[in-house]
C-alpha atoms as a PDB file:
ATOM      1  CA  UNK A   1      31.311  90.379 -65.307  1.00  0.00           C
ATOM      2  CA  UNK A   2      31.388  92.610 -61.791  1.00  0.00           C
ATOM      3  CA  UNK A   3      31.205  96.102 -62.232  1.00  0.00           C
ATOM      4  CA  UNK A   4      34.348  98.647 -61.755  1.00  0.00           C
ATOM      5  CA  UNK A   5      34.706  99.908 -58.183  1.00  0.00           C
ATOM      6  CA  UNK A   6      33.769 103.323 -58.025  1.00  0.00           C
ATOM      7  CA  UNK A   7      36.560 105.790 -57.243  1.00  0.00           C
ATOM      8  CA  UNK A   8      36.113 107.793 -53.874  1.00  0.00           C
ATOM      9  CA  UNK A   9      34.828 110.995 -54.508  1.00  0.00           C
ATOM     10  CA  UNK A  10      33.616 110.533 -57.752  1.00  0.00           C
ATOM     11  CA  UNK A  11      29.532 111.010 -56.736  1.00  0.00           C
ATOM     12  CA  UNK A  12      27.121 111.377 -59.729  1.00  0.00           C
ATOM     13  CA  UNK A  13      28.770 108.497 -61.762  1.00  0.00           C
ATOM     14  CA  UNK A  14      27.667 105.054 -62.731  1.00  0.00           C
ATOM     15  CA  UNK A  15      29.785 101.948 -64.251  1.00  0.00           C
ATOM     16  CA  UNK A  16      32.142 103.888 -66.326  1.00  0.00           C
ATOM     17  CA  UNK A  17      34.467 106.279 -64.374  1.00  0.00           C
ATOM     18  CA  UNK A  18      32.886 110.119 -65.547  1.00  0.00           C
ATOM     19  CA  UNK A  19      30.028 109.327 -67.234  1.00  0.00           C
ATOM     20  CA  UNK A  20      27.236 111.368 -65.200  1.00  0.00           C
ATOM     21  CA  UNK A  21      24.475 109.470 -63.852  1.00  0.00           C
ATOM     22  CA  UNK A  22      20.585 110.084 -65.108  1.00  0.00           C
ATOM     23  CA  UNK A  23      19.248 112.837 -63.669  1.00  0.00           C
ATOM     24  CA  UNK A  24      22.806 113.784 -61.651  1.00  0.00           C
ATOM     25  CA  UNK A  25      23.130 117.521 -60.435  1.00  0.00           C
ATOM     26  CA  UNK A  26      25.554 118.677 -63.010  1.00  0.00           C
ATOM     27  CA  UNK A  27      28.801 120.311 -61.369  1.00  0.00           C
ATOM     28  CA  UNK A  28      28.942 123.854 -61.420  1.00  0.00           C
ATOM     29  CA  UNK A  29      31.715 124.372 -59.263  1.00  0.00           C
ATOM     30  CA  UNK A  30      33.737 124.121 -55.702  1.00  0.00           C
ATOM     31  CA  UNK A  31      32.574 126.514 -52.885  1.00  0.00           C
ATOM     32  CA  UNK A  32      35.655 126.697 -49.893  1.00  0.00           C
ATOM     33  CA  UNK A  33      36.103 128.735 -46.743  1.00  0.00           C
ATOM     34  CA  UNK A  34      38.879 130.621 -45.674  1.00  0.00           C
ATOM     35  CA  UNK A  35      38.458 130.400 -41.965  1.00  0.00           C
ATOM     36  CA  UNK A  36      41.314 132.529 -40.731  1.00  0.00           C
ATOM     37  CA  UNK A  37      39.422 135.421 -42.796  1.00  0.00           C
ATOM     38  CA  UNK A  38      36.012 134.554 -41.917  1.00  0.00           C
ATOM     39  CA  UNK A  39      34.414 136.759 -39.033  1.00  0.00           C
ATOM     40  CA  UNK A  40      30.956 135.233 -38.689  1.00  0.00           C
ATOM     41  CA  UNK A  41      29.301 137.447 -40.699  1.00  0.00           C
ATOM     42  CA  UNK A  42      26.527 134.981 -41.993  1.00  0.00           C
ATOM     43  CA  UNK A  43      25.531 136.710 -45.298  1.00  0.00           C
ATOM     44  CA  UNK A  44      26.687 133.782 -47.239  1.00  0.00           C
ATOM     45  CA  UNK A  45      24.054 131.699 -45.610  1.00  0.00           C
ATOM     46  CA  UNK A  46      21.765 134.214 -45.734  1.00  0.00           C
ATOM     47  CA  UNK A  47      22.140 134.392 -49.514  1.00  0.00           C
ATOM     48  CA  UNK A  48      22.831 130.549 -50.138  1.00  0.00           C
ATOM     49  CA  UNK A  49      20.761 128.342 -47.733  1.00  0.00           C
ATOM     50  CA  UNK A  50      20.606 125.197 -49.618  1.00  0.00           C
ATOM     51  CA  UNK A  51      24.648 124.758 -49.126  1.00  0.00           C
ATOM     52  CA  UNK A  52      25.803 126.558 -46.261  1.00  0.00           C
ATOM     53  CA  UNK A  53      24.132 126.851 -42.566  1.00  0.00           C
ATOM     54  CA  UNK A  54      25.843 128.696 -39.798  1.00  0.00           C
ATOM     55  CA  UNK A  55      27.174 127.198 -36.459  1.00  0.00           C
ATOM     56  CA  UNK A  56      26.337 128.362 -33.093  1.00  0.00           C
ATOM     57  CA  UNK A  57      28.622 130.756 -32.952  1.00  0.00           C
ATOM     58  CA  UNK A  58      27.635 132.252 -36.408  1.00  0.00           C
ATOM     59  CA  UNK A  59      30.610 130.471 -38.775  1.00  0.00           C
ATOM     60  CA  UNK A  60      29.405 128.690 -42.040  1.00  0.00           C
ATOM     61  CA  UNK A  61      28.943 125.000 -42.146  1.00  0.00           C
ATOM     62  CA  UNK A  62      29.058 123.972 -45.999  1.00  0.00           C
ATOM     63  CA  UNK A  63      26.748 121.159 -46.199  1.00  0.00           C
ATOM     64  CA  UNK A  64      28.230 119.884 -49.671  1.00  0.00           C
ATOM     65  CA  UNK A  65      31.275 121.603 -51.370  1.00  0.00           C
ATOM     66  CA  UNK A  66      30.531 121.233 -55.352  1.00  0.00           C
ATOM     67  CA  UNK A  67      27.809 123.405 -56.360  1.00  0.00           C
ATOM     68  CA  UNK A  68      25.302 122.282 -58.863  1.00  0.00           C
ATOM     69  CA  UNK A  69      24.701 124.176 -62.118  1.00  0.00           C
ATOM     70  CA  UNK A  70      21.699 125.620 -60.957  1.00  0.00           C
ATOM     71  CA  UNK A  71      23.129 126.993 -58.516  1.00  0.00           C
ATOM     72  CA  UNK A  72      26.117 128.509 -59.568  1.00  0.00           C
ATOM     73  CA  UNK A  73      24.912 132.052 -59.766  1.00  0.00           C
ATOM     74  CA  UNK A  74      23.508 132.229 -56.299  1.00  0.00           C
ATOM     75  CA  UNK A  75      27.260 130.873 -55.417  1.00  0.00           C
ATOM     76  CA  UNK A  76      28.883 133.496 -57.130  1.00  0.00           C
ATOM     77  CA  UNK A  77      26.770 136.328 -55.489  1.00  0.00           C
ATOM     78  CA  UNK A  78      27.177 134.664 -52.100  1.00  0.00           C
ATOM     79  CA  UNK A  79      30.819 134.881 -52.879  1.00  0.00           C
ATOM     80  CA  UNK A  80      30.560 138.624 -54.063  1.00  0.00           C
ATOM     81  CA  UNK A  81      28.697 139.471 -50.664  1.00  0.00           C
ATOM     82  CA  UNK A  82      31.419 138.431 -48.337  1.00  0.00           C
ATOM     83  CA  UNK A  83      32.546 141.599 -46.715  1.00  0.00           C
ATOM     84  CA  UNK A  84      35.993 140.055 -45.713  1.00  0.00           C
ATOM     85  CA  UNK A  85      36.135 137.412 -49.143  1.00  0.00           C
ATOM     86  CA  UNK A  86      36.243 134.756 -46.683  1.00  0.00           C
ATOM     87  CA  UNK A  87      34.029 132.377 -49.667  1.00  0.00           C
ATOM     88  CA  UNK A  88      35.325 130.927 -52.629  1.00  0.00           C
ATOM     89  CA  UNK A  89      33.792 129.507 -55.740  1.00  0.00           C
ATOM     90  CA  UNK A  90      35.745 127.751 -58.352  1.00  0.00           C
ATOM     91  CA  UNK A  91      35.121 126.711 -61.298  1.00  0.00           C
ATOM     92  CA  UNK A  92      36.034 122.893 -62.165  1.00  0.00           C
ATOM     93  CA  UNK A  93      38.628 122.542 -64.986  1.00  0.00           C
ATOM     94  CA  UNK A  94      37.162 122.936 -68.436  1.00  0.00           C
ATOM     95  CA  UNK A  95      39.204 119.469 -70.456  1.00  0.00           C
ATOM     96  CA  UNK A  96      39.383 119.515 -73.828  1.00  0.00           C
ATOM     97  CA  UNK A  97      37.850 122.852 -74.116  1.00  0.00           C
ATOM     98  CA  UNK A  98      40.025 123.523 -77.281  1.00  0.00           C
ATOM     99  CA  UNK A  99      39.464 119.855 -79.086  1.00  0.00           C
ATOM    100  CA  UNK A 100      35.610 119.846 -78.645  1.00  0.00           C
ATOM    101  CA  UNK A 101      36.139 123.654 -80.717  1.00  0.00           C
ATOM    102  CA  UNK A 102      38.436 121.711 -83.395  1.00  0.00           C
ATOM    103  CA  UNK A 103      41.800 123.576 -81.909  1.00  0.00           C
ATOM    104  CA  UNK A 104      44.417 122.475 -80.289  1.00  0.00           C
ATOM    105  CA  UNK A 105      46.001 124.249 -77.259  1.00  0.00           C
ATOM    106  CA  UNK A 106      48.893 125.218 -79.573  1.00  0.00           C
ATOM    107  CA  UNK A 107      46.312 127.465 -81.707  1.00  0.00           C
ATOM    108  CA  UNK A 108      44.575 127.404 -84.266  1.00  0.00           C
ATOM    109  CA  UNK A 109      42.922 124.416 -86.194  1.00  0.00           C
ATOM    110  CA  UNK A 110      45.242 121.654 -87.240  1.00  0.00           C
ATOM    111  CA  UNK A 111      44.120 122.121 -91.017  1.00  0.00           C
ATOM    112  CA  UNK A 112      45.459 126.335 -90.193  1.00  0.00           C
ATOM    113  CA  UNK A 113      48.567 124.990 -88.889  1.00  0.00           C
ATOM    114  CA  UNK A 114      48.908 121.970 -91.608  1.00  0.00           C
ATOM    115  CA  UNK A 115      49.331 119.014 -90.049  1.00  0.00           C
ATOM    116  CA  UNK A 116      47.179 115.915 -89.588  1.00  0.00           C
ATOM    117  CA  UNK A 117      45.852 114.321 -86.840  1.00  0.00           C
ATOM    118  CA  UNK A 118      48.806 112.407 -85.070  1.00  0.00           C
ATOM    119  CA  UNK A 119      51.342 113.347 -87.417  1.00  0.00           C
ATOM    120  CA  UNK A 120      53.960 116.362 -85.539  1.00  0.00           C
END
């Protein structure tokens, strides 16, 4: 049988859409520019060289935008150093956050609320 296509923009993953690859960077988050703030400053390479270079004119160049694990911190202080907040780190989405803890988004455990699984 062939395998699945892979989605565009879905790097890190092999045969089954979201299951991370062996050895994959694990996603820490997006890094974005806001260019009509930025002013050329360069900190933010200064502080995060293995994602973001500077042009010759002194305006960052992000050389990938998700942000491994690892590096996640140094993100976040690159972020913190922009004197005109010009970088921004987000966070992916955390899914089923509140089912891997036993809740549901409605609050509270389903035995606390008293109903079953798939009965409303």
């Amino acid at each position: 049988m062939a395998e699945k296509p892979r989605r565009a923009g879905t790097p890190g993953t092999a045969g089954t859409a979201g299951t991370p690859r062996p050895g994959a960077p694990r996603p820490g988050g997006r890094l974005s520019v806001d260019f009509a703030a930025c002013d050329g400053h360069g900190l933010c390479a200064e502080l995060l060289p293995e994602l973001i270079t500077l042009d010759e004119w002194g305006y960052p160049v992000l050389r990938a935008t998700a942000v491994p694990s690892e590096l996640a911190g140094d993100a976040r202080r690159a972020v913190a150093a922009c004197p005109v907040m010009a970088l921004r780190f987000t966070r992916p989405p955390a899914r089923h956050r509140h089912r891997a803890a036993g809740r549901s988004p409605a609050g509270g455990t389903r035995a606390e609320r008293g109903t079953q699984s798939g009965a409303r």
